[in-house]
C-alpha atoms as a PDB file:
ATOM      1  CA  UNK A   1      42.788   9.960  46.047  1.00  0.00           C
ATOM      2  CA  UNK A   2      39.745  11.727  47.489  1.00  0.00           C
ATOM      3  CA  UNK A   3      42.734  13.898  49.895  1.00  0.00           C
ATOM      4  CA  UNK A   4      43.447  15.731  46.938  1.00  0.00           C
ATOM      5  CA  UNK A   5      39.782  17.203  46.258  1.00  0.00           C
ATOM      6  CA  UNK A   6      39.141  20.869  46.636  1.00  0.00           C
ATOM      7  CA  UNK A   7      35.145  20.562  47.888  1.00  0.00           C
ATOM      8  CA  UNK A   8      33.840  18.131  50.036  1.00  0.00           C
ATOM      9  CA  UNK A   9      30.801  18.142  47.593  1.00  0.00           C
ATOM     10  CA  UNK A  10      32.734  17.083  44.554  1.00  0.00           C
ATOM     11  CA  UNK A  11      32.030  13.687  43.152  1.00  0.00           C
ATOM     12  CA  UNK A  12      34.718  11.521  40.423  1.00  0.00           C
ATOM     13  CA  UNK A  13      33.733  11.834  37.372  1.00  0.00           C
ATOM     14  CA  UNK A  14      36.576   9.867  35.887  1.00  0.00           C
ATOM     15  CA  UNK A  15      40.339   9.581  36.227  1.00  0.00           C
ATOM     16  CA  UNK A  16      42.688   8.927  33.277  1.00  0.00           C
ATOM     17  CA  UNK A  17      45.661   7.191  32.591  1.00  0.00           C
ATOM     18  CA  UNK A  18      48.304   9.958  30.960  1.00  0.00           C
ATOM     19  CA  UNK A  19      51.287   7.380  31.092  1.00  0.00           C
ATOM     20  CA  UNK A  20      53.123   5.279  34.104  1.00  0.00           C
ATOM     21  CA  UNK A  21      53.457   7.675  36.250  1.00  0.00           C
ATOM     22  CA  UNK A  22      50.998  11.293  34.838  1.00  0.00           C
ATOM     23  CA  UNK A  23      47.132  11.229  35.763  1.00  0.00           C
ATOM     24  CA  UNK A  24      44.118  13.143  34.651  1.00  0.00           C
ATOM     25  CA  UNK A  25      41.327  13.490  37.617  1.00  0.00           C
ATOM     26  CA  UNK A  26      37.529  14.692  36.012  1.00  0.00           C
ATOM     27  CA  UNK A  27      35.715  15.510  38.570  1.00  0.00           C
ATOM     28  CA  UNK A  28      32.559  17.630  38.379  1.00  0.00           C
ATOM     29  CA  UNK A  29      34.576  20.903  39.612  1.00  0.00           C
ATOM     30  CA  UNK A  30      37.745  20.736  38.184  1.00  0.00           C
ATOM     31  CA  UNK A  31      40.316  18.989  36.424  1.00  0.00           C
ATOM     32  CA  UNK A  32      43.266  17.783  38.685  1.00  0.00           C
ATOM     33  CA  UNK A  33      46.714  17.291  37.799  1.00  0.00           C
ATOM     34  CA  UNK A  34      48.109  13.761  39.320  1.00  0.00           C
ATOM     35  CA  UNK A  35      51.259  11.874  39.769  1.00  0.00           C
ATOM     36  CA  UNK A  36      51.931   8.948  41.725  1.00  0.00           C
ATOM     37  CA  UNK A  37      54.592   8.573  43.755  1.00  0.00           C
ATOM     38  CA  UNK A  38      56.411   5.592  46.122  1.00  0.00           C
ATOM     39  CA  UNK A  39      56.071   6.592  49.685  1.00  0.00           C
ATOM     40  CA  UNK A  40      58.749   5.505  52.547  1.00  0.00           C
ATOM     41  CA  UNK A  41      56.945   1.802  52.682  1.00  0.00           C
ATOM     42  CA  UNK A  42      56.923   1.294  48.856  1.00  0.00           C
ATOM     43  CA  UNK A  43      53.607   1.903  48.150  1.00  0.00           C
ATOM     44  CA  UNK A  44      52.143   4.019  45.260  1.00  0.00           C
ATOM     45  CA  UNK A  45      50.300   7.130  45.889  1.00  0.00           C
ATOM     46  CA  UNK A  46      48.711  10.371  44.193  1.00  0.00           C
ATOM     47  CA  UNK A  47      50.392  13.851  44.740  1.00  0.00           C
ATOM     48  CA  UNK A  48      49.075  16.532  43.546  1.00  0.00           C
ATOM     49  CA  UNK A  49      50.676  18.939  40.874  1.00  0.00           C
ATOM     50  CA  UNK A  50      47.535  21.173  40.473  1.00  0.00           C
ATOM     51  CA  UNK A  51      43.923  21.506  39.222  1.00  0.00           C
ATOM     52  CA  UNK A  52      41.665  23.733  37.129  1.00  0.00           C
ATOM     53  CA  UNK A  53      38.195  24.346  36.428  1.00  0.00           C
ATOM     54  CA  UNK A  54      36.188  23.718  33.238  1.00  0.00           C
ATOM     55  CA  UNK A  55      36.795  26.812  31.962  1.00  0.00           C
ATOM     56  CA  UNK A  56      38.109  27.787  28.030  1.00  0.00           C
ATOM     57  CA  UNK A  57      40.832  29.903  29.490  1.00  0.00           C
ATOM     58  CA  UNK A  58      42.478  27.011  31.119  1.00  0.00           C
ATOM     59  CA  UNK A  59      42.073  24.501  28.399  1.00  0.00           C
ATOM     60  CA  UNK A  60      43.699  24.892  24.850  1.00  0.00           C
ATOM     61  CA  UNK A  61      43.515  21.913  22.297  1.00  0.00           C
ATOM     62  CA  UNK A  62      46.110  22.077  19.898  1.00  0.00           C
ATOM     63  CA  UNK A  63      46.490  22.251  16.661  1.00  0.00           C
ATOM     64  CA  UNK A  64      44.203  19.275  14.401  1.00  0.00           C
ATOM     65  CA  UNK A  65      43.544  18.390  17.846  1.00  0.00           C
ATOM     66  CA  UNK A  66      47.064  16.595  18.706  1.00  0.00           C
ATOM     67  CA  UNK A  67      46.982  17.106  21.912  1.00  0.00           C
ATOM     68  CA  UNK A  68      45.860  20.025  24.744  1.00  0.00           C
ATOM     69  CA  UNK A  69      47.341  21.927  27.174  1.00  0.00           C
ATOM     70  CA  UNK A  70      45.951  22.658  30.260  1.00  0.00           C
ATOM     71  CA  UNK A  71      46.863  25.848  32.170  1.00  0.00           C
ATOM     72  CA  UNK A  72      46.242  26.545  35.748  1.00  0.00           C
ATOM     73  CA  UNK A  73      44.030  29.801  36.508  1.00  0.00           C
ATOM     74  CA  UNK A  74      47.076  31.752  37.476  1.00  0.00           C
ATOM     75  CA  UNK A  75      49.069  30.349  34.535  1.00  0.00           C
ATOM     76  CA  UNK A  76      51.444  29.377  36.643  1.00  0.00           C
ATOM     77  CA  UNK A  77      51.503  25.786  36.287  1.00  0.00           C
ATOM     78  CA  UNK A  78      51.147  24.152  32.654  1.00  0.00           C
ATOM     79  CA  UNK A  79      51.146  20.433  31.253  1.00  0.00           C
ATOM     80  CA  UNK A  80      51.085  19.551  27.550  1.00  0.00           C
ATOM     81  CA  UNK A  81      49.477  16.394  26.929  1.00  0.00           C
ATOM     82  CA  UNK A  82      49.761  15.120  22.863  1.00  0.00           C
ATOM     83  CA  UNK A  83      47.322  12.015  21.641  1.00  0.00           C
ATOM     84  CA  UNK A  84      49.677   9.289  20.505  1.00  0.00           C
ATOM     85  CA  UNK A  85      48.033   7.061  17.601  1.00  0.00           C
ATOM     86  CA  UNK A  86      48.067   4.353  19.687  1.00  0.00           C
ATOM     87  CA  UNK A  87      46.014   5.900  22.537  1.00  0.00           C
ATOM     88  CA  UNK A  88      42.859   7.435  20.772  1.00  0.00           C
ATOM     89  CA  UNK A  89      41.072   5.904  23.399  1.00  0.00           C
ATOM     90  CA  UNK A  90      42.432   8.747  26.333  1.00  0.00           C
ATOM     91  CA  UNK A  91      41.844  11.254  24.217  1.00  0.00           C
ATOM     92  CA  UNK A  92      38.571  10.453  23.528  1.00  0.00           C
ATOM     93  CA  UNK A  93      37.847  10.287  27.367  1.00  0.00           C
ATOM     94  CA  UNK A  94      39.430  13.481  27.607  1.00  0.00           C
ATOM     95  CA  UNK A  95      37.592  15.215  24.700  1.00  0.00           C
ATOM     96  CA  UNK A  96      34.348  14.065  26.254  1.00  0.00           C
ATOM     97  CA  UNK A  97      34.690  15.696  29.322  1.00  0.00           C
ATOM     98  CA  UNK A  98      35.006  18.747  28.112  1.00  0.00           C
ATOM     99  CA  UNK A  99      32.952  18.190  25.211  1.00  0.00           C
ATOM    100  CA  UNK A 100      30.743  20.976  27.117  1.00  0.00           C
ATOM    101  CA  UNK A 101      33.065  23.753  26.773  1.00  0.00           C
ATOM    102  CA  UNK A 102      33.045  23.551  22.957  1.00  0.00           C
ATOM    103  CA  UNK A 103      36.594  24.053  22.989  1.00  0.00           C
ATOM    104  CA  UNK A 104      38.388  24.717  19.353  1.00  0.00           C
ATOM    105  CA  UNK A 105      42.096  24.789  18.212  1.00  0.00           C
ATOM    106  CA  UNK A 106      41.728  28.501  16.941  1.00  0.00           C
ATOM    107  CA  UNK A 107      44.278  30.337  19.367  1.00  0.00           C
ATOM    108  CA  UNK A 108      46.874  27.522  19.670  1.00  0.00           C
ATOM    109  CA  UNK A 109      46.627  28.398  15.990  1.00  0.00           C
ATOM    110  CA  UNK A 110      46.714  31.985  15.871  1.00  0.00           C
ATOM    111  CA  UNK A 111      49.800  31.416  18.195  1.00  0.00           C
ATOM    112  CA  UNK A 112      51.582  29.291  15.610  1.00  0.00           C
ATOM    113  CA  UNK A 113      50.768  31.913  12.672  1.00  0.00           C
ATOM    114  CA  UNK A 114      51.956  34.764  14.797  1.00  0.00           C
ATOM    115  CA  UNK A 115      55.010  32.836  15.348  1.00  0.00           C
ATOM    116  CA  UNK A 116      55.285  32.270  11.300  1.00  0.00           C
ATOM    117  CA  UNK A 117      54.971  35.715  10.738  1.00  0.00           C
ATOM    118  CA  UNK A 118      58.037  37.120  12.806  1.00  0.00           C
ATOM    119  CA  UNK A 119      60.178  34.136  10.671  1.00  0.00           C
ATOM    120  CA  UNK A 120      58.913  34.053   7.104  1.00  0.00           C
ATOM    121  CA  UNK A 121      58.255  36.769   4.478  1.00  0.00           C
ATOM    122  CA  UNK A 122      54.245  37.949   4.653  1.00  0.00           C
ATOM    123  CA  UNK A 123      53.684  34.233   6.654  1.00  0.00           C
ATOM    124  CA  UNK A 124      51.548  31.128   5.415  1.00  0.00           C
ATOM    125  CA  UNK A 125      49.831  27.874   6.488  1.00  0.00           C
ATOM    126  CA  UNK A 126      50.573  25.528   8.146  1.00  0.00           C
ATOM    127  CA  UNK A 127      51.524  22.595   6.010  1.00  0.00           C
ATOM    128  CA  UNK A 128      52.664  20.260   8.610  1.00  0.00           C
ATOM    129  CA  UNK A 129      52.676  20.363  12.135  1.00  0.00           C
ATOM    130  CA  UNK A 130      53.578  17.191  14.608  1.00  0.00           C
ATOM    131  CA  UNK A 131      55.609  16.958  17.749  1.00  0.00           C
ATOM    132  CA  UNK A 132      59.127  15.417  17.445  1.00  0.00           C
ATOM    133  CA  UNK A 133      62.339  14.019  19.090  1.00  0.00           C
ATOM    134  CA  UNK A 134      64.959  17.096  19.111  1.00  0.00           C
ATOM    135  CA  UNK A 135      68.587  16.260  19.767  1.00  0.00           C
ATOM    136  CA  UNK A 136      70.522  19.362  20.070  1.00  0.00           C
ATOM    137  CA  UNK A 137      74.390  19.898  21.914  1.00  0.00           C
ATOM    138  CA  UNK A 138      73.401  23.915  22.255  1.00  0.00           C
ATOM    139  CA  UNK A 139      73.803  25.350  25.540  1.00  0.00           C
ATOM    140  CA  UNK A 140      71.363  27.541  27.415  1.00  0.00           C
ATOM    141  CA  UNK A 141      72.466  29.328  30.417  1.00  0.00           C
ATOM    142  CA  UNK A 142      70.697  31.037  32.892  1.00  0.00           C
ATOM    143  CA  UNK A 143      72.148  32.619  35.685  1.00  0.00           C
ATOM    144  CA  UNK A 144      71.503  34.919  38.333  1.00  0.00           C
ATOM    145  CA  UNK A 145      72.443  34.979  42.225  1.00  0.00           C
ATOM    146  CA  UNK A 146      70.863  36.733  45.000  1.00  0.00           C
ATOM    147  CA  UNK A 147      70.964  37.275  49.136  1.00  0.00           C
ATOM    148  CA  UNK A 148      67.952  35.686  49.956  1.00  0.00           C
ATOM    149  CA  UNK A 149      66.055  33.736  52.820  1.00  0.00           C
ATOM    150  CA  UNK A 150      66.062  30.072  53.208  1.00  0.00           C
ATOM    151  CA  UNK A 151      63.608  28.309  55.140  1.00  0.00           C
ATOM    152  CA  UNK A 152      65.066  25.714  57.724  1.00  0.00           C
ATOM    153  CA  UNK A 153      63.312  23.628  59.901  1.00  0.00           C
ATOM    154  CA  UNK A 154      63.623  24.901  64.021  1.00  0.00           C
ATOM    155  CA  UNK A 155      64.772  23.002  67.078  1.00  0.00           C
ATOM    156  CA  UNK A 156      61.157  23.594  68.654  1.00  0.00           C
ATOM    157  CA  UNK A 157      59.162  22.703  65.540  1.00  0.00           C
ATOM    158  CA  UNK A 158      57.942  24.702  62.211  1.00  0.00           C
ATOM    159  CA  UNK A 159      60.081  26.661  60.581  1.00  0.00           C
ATOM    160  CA  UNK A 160      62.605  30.116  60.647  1.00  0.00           C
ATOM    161  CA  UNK A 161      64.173  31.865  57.936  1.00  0.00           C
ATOM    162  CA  UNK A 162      67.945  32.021  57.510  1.00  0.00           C
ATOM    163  CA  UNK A 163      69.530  34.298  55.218  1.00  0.00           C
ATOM    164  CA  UNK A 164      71.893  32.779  52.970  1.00  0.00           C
ATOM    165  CA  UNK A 165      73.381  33.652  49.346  1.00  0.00           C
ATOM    166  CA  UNK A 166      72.045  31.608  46.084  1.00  0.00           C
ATOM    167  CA  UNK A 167      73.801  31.684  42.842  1.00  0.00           C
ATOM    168  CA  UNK A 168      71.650  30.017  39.339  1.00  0.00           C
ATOM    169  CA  UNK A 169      74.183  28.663  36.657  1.00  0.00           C
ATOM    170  CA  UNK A 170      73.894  26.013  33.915  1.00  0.00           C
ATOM    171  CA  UNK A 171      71.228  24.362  35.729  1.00  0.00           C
ATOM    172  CA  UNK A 172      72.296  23.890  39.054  1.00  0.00           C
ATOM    173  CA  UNK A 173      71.396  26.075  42.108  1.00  0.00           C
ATOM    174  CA  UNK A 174      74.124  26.497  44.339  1.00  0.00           C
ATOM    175  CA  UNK A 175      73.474  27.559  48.372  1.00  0.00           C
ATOM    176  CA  UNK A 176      76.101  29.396  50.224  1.00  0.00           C
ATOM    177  CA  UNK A 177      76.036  30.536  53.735  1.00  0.00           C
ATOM    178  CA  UNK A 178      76.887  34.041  52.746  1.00  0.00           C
ATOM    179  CA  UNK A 179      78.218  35.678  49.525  1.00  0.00           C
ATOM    180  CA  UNK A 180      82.096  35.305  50.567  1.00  0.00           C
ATOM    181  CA  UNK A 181      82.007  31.760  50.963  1.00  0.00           C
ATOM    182  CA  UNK A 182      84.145  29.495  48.568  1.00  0.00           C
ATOM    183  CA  UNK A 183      82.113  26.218  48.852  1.00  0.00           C
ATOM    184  CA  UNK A 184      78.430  25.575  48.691  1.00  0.00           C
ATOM    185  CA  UNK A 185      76.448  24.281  51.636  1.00  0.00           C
ATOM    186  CA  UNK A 186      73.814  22.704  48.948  1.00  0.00           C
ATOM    187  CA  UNK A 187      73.989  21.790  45.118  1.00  0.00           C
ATOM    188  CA  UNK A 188      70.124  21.271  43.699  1.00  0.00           C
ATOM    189  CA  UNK A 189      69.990  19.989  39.806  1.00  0.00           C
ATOM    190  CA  UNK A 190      67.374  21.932  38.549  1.00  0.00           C
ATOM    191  CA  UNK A 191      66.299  19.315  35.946  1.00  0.00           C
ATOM    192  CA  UNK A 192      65.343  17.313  39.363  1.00  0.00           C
ATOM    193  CA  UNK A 193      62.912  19.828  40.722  1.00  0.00           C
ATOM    194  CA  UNK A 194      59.202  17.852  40.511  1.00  0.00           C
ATOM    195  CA  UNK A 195      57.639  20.574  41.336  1.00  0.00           C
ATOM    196  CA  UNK A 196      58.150  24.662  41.411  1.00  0.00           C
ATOM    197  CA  UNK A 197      55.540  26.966  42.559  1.00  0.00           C
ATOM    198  CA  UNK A 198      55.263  30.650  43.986  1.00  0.00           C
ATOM    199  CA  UNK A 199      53.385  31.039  47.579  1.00  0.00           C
ATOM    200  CA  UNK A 200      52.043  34.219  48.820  1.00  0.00           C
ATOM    201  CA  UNK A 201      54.063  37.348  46.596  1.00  0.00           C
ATOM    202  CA  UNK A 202      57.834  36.721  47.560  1.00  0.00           C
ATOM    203  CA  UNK A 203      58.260  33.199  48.470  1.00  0.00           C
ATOM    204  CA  UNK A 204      59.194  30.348  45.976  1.00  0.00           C
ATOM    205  CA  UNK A 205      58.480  26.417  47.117  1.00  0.00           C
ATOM    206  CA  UNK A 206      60.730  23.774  45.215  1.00  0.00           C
ATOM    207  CA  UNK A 207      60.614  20.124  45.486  1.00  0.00           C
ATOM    208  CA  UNK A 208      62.978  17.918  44.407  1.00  0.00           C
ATOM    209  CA  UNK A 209      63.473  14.088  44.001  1.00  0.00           C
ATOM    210  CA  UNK A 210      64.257  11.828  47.154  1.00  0.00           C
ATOM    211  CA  UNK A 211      67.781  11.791  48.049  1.00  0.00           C
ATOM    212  CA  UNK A 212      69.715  10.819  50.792  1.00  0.00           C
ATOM    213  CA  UNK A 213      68.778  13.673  53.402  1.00  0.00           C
ATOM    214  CA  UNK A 214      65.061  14.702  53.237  1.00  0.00           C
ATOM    215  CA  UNK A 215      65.873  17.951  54.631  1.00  0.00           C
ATOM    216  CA  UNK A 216      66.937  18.361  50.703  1.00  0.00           C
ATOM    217  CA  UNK A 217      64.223  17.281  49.503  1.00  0.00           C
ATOM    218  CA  UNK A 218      62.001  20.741  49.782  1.00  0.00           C
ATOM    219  CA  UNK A 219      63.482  24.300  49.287  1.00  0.00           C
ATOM    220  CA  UNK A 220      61.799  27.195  50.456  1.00  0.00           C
ATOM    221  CA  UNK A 221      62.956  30.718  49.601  1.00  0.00           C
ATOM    222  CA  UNK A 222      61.756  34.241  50.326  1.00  0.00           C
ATOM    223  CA  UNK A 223      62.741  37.269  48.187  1.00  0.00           C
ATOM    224  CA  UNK A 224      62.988  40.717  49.361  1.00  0.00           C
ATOM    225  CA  UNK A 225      60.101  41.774  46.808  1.00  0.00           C
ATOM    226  CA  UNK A 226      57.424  40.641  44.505  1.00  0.00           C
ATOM    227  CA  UNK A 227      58.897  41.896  41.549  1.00  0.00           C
ATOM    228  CA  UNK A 228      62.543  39.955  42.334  1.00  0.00           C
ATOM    229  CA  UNK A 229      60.521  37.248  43.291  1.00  0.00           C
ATOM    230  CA  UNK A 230      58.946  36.982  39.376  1.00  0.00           C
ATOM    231  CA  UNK A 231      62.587  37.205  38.233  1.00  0.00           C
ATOM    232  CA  UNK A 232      63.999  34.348  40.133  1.00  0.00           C
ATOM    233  CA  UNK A 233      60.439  32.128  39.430  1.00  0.00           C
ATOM    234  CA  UNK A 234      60.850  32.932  35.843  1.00  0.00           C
ATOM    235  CA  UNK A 235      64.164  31.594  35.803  1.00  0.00           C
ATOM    236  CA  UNK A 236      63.857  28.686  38.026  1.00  0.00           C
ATOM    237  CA  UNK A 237      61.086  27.409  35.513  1.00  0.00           C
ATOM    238  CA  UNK A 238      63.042  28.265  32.296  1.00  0.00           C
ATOM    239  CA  UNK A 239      65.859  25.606  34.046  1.00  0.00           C
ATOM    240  CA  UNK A 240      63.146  23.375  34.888  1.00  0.00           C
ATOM    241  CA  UNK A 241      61.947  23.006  31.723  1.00  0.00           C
ATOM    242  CA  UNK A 242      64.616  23.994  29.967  1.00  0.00           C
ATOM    243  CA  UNK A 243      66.030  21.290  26.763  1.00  0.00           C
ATOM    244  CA  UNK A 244      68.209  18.258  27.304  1.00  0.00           C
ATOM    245  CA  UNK A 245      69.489  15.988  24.881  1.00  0.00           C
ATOM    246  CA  UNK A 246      66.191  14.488  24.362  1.00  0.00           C
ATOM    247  CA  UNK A 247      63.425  16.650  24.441  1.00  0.00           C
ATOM    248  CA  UNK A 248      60.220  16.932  22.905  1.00  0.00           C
ATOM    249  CA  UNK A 249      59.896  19.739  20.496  1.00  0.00           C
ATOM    250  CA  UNK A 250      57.157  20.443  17.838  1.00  0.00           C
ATOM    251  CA  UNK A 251      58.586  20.675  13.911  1.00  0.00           C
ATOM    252  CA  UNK A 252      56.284  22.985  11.591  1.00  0.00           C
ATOM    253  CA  UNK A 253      56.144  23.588   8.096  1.00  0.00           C
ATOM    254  CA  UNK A 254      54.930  26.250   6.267  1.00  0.00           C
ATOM    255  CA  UNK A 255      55.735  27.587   2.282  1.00  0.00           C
ATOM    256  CA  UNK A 256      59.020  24.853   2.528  1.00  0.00           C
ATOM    257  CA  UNK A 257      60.187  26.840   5.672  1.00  0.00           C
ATOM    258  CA  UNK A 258      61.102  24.565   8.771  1.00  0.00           C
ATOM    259  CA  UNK A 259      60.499  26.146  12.058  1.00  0.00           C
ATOM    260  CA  UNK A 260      61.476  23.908  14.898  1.00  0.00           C
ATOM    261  CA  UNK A 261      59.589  25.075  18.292  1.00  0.00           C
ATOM    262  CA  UNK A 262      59.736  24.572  22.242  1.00  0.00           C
ATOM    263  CA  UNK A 263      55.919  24.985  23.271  1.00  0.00           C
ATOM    264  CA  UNK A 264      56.591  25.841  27.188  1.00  0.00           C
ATOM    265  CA  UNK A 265      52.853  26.590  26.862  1.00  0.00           C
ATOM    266  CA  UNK A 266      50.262  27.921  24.467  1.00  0.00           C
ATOM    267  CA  UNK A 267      51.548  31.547  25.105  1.00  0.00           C
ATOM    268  CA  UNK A 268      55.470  30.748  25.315  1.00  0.00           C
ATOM    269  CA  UNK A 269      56.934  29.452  21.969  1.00  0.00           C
ATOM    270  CA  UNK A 270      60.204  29.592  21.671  1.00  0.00           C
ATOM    271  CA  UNK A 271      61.854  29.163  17.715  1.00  0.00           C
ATOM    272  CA  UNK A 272      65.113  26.737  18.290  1.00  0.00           C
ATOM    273  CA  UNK A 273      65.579  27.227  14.419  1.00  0.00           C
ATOM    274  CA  UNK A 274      64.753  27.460  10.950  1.00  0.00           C
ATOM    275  CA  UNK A 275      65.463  26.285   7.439  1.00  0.00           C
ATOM    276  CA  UNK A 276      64.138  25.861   4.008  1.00  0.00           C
ATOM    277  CA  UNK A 277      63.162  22.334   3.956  1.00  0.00           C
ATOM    278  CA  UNK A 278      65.596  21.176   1.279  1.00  0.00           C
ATOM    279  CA  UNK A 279      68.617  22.307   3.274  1.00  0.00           C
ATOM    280  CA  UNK A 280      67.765  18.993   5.948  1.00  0.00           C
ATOM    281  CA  UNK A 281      69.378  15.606   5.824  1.00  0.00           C
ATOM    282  CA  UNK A 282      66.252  13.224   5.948  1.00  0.00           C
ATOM    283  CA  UNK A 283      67.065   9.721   6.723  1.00  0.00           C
ATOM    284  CA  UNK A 284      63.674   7.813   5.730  1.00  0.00           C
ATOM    285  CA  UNK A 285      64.943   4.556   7.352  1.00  0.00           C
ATOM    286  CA  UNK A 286      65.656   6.547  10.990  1.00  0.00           C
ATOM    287  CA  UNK A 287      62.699   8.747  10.496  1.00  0.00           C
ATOM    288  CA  UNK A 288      65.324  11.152  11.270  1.00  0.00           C
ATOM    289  CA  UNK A 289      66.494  15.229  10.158  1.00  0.00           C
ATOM    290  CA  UNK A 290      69.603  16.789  10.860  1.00  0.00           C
ATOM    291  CA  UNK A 291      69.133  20.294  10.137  1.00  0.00           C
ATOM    292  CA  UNK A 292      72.657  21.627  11.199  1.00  0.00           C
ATOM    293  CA  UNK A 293      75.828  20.773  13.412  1.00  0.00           C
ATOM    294  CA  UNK A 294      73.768  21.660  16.151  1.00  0.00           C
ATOM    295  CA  UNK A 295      69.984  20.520  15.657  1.00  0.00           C
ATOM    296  CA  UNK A 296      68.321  16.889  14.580  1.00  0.00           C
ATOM    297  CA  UNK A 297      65.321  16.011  15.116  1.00  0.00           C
ATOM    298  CA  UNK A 298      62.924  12.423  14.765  1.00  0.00           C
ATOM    299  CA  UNK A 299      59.137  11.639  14.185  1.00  0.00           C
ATOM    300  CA  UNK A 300      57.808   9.960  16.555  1.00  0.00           C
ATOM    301  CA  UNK A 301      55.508   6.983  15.055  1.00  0.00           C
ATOM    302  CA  UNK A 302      53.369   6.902  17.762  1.00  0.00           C
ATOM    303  CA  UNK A 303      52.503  10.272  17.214  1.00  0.00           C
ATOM    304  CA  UNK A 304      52.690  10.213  13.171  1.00  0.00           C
ATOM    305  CA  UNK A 305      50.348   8.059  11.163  1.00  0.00           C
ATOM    306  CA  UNK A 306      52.109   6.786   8.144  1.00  0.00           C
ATOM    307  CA  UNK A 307      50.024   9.115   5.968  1.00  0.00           C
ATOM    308  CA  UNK A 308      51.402  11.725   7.629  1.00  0.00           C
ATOM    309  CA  UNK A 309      54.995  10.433   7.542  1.00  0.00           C
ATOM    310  CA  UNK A 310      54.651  10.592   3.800  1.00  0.00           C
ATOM    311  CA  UNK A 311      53.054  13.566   3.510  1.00  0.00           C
ATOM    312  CA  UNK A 312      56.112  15.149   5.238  1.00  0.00           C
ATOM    313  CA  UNK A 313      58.537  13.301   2.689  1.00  0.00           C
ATOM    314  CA  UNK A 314      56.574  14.645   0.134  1.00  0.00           C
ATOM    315  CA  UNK A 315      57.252  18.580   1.486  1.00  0.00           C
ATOM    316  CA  UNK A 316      61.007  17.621   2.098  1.00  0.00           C
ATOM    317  CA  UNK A 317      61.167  16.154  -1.734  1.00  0.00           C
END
């Protein structure tokens, strides 16, 4: 673990358990971003995903404190952690080391109302707010397609750049040796990318899960410009993080309006949809809504004390 460490004067503070595979390193620098990994002898190890220092910018709690988000100085890497019920123990570990910073739930919140106000008439409160199961069978595409250069490795070591012709469509990222060719050299599923991150102004690092031919594994790009090079990050991470069939999703409720959100971070909210609260099928024995032919959505009991289960029937009757 200590390979991942930024200073050589840094000491652990302490590391937390986020789930099976997510980790939280405290040290007295910075916060790290873990996860482990098998290696080629089938032993468990860290990777790093990122880190950031105890700063407010970088650390938003949510709203009612449900969870945080932490956000990488250049606010290009994000995770959103929620406190289940059943684990008030991490979040009190994770609270207290950042009890320092005095951190408060105000501009999560002011994000939230801002959203409220672009749906409702003259906005509101927030009456309910708690993340949720969202099944949806709406499709998002993204595409776009570019001449750019790939990074392969050479014959005498390190790497060269070969230009080839990339095409983003419906999640998938398709590699062609130039923009006449009929078949792909490489197909990458975008919802296996681990990690995405920009290096230096025009190049874009991806890594995906282990497959077959390890050569796969890592794609490097470089883009003509900066500016082209934003574009085709953007979209990479909008496929990256982009809904499936099960995602989580936060459900808010405010004057018997229902606003279901995607919270890519604390300054990208997405609204999937909206409803007055009586138009939802509520299925008390599933915990579960159907809003429309296209949206449904369940509470999550680890996440929902059954107080606030009720309380939620209670807006719905």
């Amino acid at each position: 673990m200590l390979n991942v460490l930024r200073r050589d004067t840094e000491t652990i503070n302490q590391i937390v358990k986020v789930d099976e595979v997510n980790f939280l390193l405290f040290t007295n620098c910075f916060i790290y971003k873990l996860q482990i990994e098998p290696n080629q002898h089938g032993d468990e190890k860290f990777k790093y995903q990122f880190h950031l220092p105890y700063e407010k910018e970088c650390i938003k709690l949510l709203h009612h404190q449900q969870g945080i988000f932490l956000v990488s100085s250049d606010q290009l890497s994000c995770f959103r952690l929620d406190f289940p019920n059943n684990q008030q123990n991490m979040k009190k570990k994770i609270l207290q080391q950042t009890s320092h910073l005095e951190l408060t739930s105000e501009e999560h919140e002011t994000s939230l109302r801002e959203i409220i106000k672009t749906t409702t008439d003259g906005g509101g409160g927030i009456d309910f707010y708690t993340i949720v199961k969202c099944t949806t069978n709406m499709k998002e595409t993204v595409g776009c397609s570019d001449e750019v250069q790939v990074a392969k490795r050479s014959f005498f070591g390190g790497e060269k750049w070969v230009r080839n012709y990339l095409v983003l469509e419906e999640g998938i990222l398709y590699k062609y040796s130039t923009q006449r060719s009929k078949r792909p050299e490489c197909v990458y599923i975008m919802k296996e990318c681990r990690e995405c991150t920009r290096q230096q102004n025009t190049i874009i690092s991806m890594q995906f899960v282990e497959c077959e031919s390890k050569a796969k594994n890592q794609v490097k790009i470089k883009l003509s410009d900066k500016k082209l090079c934003e574009e085709w990050f953007k979209s990479l991470m909008r496929e990256v993080n982009k809904l499936t069939w099960d995602s989580v999703c936060t459900c808010l409720i405010t004057n018997q309006q229902l606003l279901l959100l995607h919270e890519v971070s604390p300054y990208d909210i997405h609204i999937l949809h909206n409803c007055h609260i009586n138009q939802i099928q509520w299925s008390p024995s599933l915990l579960q809504a159907r809003l429309n032919t296209k949206w449904s959505f369940q509470l999550m009991p680890q996440h929902n004390s059954e107080e606030k289960i009720a309380h939620f029937q209670s807006l719905q009757l």
